[in-house]
Protein backbone atom coordinates (compact mmCIF):
# COMPACT_ATOMS: atom_id res chain seq x y z
CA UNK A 1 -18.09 4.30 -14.19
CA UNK A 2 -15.56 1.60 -13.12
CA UNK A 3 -12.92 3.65 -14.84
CA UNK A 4 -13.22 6.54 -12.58
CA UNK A 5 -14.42 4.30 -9.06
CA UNK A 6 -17.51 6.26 -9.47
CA UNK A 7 -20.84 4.85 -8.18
CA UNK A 8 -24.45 5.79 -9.05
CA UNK A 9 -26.61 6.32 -5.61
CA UNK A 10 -29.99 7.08 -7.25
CA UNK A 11 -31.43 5.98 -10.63
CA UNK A 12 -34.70 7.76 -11.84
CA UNK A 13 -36.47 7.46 -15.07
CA UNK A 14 -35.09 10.63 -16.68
CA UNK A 15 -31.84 11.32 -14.40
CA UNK A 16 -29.33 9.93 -11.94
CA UNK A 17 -27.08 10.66 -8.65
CA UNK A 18 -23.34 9.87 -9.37
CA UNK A 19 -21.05 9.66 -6.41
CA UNK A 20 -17.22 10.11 -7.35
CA UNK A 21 -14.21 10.44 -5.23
CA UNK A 22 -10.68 11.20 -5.93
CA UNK A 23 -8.41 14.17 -6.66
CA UNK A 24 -9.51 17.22 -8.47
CA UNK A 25 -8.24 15.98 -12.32
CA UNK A 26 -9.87 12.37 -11.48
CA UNK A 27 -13.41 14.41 -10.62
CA UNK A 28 -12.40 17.35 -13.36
CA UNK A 29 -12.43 14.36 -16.34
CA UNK A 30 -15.54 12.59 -15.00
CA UNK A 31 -17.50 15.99 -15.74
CA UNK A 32 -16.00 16.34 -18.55
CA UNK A 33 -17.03 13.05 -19.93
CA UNK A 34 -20.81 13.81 -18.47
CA UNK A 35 -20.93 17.12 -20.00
CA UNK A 36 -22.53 15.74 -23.37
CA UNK A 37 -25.33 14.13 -21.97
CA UNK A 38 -25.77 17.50 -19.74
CA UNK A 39 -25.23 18.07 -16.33
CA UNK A 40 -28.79 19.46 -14.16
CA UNK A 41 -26.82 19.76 -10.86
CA UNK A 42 -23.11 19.57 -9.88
CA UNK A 43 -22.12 19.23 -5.89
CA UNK A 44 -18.42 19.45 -4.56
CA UNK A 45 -17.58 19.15 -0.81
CA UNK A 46 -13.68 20.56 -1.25
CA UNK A 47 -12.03 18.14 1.18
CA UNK A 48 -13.27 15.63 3.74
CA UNK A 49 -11.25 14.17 5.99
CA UNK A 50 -13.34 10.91 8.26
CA UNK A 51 -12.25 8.76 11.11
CA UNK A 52 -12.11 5.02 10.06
CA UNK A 53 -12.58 2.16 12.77
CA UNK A 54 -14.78 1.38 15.40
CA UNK A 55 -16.83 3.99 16.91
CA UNK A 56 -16.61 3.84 21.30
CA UNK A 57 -19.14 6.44 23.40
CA UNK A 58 -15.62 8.27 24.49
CA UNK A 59 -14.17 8.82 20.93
CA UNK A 60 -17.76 10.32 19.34
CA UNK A 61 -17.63 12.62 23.30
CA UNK A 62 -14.07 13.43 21.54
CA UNK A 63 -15.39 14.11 17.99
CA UNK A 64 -18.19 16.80 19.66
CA UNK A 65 -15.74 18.47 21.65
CA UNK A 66 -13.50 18.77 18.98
CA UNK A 67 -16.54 20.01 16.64
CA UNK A 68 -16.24 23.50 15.17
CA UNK A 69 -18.32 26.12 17.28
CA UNK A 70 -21.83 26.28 15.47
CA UNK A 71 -22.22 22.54 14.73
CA UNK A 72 -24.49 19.73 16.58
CA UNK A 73 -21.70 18.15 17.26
CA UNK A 74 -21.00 14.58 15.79
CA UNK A 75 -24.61 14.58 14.27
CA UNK A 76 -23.28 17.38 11.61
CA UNK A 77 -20.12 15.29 10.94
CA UNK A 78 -20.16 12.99 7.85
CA UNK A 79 -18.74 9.18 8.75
């Protein structure tokens, strides 16, 4: 997996969870490749953008006032 910075996240006896980031042809050859050995599932989030740094009570009051009307607020967010 080093090859496309992928990471496995769950390991069971007859499957596992692959985590891979990157642009579309990066994430387009990693199926590929996995295609063989068969793919049960297959989740894409489009584009995420997250905050990076530390994390103060006023900037997540910030992040759930900015938060699209229909969310929880910064609870829905992924960081």
């Amino acid at each position: 997996m080093q090859v496309f910075r992928a990471n496995v996240v769950d390991i069971a006896e007859d499957s596992l969870v692959i985590e891979c980031t990157g642009s579309l042809d990066k994430i387009e050859a990693l199926v590929d490749t996995l295609r063989p050995f068969g793919i049960l599932e297959l989740g894409r989030t489009g584009a995420v953008a997250m905050a990076r740094g530390p994390r103060s009570e006023a900037s997540i009051h910030r992040l759930a006032a900015a938060a699209p009307t229909g969310t929880d607020g910064p609870e829905a967010m992924s960081v």
